[in-house]
C-alpha atoms as a PDB file:
ATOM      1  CA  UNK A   1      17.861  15.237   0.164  1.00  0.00           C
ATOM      2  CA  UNK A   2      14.411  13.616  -0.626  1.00  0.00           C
ATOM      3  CA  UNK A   3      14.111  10.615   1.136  1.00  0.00           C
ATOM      4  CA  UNK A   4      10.398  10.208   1.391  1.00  0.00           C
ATOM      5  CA  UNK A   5       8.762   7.459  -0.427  1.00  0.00           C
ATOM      6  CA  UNK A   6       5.166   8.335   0.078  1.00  0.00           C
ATOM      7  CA  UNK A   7       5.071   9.162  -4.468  1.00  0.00           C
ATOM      8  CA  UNK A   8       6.804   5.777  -5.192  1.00  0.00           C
ATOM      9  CA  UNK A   9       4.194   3.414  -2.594  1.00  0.00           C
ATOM     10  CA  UNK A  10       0.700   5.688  -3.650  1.00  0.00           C
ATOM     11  CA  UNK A  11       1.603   4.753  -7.467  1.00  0.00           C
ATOM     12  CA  UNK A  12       2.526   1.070  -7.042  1.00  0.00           C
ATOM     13  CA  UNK A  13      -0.304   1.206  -4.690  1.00  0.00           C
ATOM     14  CA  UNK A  14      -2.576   2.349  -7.291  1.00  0.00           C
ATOM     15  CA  UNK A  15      -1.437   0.268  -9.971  1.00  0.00           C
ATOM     16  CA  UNK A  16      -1.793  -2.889  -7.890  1.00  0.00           C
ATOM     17  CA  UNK A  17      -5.466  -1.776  -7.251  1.00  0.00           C
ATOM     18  CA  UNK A  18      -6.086  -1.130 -11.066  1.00  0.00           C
ATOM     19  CA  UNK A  19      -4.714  -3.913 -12.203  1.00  0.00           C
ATOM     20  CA  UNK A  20      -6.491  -6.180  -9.429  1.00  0.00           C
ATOM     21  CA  UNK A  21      -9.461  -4.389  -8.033  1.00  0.00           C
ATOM     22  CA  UNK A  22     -11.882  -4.973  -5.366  1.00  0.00           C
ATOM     23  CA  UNK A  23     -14.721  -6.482  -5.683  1.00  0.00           C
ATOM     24  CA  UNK A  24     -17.927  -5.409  -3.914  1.00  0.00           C
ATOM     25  CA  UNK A  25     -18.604  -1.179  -3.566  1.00  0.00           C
ATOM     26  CA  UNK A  26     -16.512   1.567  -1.540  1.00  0.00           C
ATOM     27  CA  UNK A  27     -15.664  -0.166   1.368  1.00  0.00           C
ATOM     28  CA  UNK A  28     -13.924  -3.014  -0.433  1.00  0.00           C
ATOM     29  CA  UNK A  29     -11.991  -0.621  -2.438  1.00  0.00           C
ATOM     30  CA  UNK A  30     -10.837   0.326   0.605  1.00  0.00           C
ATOM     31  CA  UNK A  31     -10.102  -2.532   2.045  1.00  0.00           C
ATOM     32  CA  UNK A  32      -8.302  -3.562  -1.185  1.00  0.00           C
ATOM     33  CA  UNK A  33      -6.411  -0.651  -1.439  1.00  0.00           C
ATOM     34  CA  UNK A  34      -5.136  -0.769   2.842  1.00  0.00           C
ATOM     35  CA  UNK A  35      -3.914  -4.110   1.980  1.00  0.00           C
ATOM     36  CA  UNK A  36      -2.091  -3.538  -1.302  1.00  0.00           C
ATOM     37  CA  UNK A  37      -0.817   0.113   0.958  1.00  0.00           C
ATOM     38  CA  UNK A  38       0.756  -2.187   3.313  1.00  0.00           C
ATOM     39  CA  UNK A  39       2.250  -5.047   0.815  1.00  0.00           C
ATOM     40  CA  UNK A  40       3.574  -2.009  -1.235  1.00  0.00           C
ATOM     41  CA  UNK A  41       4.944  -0.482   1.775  1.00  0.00           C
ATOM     42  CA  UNK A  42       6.600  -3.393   2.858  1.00  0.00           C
ATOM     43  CA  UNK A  43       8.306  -4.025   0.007  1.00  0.00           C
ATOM     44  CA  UNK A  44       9.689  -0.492  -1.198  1.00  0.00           C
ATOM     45  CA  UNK A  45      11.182  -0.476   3.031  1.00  0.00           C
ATOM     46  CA  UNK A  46      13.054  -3.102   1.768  1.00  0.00           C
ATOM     47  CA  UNK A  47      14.151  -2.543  -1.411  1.00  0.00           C
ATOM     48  CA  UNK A  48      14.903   0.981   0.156  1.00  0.00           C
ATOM     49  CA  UNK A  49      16.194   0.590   3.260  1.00  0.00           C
ATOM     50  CA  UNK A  50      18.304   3.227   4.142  1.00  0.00           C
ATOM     51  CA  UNK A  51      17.193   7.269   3.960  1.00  0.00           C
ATOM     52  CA  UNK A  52      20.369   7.305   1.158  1.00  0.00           C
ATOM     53  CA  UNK A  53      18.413   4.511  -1.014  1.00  0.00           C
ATOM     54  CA  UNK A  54      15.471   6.273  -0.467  1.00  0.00           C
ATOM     55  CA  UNK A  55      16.749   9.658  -1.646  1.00  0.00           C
ATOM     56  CA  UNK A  56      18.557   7.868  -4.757  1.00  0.00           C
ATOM     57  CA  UNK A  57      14.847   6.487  -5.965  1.00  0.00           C
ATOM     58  CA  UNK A  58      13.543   9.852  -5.522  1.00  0.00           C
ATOM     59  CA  UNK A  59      15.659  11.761  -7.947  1.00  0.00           C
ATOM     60  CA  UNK A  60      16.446   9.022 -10.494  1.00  0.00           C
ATOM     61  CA  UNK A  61      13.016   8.281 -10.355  1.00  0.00           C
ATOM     62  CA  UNK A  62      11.778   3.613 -10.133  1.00  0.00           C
ATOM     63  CA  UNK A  63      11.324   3.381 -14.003  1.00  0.00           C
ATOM     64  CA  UNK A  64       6.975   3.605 -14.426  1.00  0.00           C
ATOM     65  CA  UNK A  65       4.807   0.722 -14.757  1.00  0.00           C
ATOM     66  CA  UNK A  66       4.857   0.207 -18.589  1.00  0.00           C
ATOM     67  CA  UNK A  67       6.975  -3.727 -17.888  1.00  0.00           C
ATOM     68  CA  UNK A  68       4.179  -4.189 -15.551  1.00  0.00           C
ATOM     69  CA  UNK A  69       1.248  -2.694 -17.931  1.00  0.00           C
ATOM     70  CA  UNK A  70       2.215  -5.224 -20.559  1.00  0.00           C
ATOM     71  CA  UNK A  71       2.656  -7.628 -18.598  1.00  0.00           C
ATOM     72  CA  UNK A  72      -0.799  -7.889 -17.452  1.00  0.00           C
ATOM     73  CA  UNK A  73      -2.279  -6.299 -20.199  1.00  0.00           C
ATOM     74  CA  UNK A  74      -2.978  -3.325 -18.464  1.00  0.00           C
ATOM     75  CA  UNK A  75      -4.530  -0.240 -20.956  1.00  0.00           C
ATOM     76  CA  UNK A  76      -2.206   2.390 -20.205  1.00  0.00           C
ATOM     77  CA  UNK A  77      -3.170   5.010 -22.688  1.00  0.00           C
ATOM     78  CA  UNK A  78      -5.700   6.325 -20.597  1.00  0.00           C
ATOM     79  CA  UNK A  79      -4.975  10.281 -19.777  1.00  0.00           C
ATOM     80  CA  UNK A  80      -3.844   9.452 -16.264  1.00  0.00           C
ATOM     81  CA  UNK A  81      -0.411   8.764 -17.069  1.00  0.00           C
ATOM     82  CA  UNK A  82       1.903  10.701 -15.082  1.00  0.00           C
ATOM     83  CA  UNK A  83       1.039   9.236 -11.991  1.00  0.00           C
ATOM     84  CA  UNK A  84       2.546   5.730 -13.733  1.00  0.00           C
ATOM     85  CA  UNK A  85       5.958   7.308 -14.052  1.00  0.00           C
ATOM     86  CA  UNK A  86       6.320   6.463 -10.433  1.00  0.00           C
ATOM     87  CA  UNK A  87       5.389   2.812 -10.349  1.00  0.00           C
ATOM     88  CA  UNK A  88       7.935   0.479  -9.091  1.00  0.00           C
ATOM     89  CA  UNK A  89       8.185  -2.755 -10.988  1.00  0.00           C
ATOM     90  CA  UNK A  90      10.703  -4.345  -8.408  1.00  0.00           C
ATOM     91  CA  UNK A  91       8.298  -3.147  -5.233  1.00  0.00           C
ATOM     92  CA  UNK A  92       5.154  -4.311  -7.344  1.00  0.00           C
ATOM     93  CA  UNK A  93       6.479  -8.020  -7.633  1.00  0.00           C
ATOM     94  CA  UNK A  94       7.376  -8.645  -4.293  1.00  0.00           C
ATOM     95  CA  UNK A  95       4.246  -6.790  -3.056  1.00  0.00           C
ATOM     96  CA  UNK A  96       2.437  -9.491  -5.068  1.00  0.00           C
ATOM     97  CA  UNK A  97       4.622 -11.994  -3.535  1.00  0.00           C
ATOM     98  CA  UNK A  98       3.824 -10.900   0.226  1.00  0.00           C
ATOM     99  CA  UNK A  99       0.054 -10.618  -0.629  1.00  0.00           C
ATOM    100  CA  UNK A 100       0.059 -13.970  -2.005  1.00  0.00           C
ATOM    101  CA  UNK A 101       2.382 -15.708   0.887  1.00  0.00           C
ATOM    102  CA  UNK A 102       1.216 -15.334   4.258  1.00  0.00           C
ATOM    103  CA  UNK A 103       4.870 -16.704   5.488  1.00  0.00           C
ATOM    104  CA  UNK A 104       6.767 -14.514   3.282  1.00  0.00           C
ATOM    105  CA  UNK A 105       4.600 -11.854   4.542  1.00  0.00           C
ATOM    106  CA  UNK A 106       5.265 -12.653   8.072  1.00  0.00           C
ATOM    107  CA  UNK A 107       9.083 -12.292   7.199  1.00  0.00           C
ATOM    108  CA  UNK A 108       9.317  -9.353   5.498  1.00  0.00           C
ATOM    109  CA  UNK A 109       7.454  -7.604   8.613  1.00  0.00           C
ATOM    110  CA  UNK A 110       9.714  -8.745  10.992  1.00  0.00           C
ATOM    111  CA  UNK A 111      12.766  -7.949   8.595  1.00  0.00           C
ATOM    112  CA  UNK A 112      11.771  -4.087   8.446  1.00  0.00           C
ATOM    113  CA  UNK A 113      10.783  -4.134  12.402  1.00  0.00           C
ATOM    114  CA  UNK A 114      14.694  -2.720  13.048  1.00  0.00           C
ATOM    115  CA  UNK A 115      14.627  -0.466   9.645  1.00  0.00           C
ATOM    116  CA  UNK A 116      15.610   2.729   9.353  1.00  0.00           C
ATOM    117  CA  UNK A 117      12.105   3.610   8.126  1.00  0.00           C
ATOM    118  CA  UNK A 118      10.550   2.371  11.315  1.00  0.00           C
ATOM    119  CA  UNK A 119      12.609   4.786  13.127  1.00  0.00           C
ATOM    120  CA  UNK A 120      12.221   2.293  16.434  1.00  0.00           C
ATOM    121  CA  UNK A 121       8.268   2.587  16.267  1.00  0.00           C
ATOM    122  CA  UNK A 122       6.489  -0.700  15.904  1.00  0.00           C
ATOM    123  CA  UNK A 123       3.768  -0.720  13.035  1.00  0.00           C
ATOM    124  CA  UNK A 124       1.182  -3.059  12.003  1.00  0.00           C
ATOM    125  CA  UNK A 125       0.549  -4.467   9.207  1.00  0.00           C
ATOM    126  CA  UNK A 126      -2.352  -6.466  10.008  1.00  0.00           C
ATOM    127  CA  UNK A 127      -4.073  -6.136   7.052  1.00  0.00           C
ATOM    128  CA  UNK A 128      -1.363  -7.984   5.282  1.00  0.00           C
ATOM    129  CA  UNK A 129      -0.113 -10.457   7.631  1.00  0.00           C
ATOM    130  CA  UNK A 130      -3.286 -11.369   9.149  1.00  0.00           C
ATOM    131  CA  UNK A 131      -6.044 -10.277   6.598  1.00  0.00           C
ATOM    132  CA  UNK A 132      -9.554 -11.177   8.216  1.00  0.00           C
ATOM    133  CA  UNK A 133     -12.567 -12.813   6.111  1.00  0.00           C
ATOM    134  CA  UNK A 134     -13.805  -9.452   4.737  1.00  0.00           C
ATOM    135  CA  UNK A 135     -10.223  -8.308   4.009  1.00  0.00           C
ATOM    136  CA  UNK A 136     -10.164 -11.799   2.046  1.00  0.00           C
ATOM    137  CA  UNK A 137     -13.985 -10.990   0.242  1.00  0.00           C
ATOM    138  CA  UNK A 138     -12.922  -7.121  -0.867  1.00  0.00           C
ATOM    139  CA  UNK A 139      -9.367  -8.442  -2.408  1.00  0.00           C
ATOM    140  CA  UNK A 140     -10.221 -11.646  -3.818  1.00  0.00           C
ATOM    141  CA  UNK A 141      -8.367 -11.114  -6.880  1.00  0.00           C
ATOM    142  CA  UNK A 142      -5.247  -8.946  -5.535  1.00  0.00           C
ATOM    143  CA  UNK A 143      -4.823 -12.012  -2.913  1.00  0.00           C
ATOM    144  CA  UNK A 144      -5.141 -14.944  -5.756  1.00  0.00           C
ATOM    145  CA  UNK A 145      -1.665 -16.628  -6.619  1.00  0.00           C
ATOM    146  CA  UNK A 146      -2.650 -17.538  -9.869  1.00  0.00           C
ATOM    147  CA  UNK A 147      -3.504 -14.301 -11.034  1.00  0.00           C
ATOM    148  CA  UNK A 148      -0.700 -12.550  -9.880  1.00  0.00           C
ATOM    149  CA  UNK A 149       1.779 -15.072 -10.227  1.00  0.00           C
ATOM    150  CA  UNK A 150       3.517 -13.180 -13.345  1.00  0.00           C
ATOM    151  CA  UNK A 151       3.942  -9.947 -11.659  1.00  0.00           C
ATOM    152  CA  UNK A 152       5.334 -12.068  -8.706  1.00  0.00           C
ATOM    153  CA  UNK A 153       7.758 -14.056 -10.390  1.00  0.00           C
ATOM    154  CA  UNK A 154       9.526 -10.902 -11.950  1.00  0.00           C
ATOM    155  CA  UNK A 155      11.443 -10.573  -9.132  1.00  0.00           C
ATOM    156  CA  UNK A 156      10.699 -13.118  -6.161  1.00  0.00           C
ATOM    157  CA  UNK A 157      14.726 -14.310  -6.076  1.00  0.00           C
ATOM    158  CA  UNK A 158      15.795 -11.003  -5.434  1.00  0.00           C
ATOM    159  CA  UNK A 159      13.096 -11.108  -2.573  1.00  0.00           C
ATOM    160  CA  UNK A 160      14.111 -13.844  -1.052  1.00  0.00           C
ATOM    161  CA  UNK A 161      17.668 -13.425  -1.636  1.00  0.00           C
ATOM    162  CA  UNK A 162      16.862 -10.196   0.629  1.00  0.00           C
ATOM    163  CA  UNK A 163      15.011 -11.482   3.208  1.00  0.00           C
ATOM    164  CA  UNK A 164      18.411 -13.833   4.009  1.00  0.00           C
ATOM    165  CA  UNK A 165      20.553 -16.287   2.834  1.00  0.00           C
ATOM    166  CA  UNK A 166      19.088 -19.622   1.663  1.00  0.00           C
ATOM    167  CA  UNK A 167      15.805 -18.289   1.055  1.00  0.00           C
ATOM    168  CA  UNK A 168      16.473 -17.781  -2.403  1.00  0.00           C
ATOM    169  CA  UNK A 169      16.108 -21.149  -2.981  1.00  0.00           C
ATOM    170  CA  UNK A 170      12.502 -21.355  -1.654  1.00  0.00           C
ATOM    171  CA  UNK A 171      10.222 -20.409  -4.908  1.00  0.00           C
END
């Protein structure tokens, strides 16, 4: 069985870094893209959280980015498409809720700490948890509320209704 999710968080990655890029040269981009990696990665270890969920995704395939490309009014008629096919609308929203929430953030890490993904290895994610100022400067518009407030409210109950009970009501 295929249980790796590496396709699913590099094409959510990259549509969160099209649709909100950096602002400033190379390194920015980079910095832009390490912190949407890390939000995406987050969030598709929880909506995936067992190597069985994992494997499903993989051959039925998270449904492409064309919700999300309307949404934000994304052009995605450009000749790239394929790579869209692998977006994950559900992972996308609450990746834009944990860049936009530091506490939310700060939950979700410690929620995947025992994962099954983890495998008992503690990782970082610094860059979203505790973003430093030129984290902040590169990402200024993939970290701003406002702007991604429609991609995060597609699916920010069924976050919080996974991070535990009652936190569904917090939105």
């Amino acid at each position: 069985m295929l249980a790796d999710l590496s396709p699913l968080i590099a094409a959510t990655t990259q549509w969160l870094t099209r649709a909100y890029p950096a602002c400033g040269g190379a390194l920015a981009a980079a910095l832009g893209e390490m912190q949407a990696r890390q939000a995406v990665t987050v969030a598709a270890w929880l909506r995936y959280p067992t190597l069985t969920d994992a494997a499903l995704v993989g051959m039925a395939g998270p449904g492409g980015s064309a919700g999300l490309d309307w949404i934000t009014g994304a052009d995605a008629t450009m000749h790239d498409c394929a790579w869209r096919t692998w977006v994950d609308e559900v992972v996308a929203s609450w990746a834009a809720c944990l860049l936009t929430d530091a506490e939310l953030a700060h939950t979700a890490v410690a929620a995947i700490a025992d994962g099954g993904h983890t495998a008992g290895t503690p990782i970082e994610f610094r860059r979203l948890v505790a973003p430093g100022e030129r984290d902040r400067e590169a990402a200024p518009l993939l970290r701003h509320p406002d702007l991604l407030a429609p991609v995060a409210a597609l699916h920010r109950t069924a976050l919080h209704e996974r991070l535990g009970p009652g936190r569904a009501l917090i939105a």
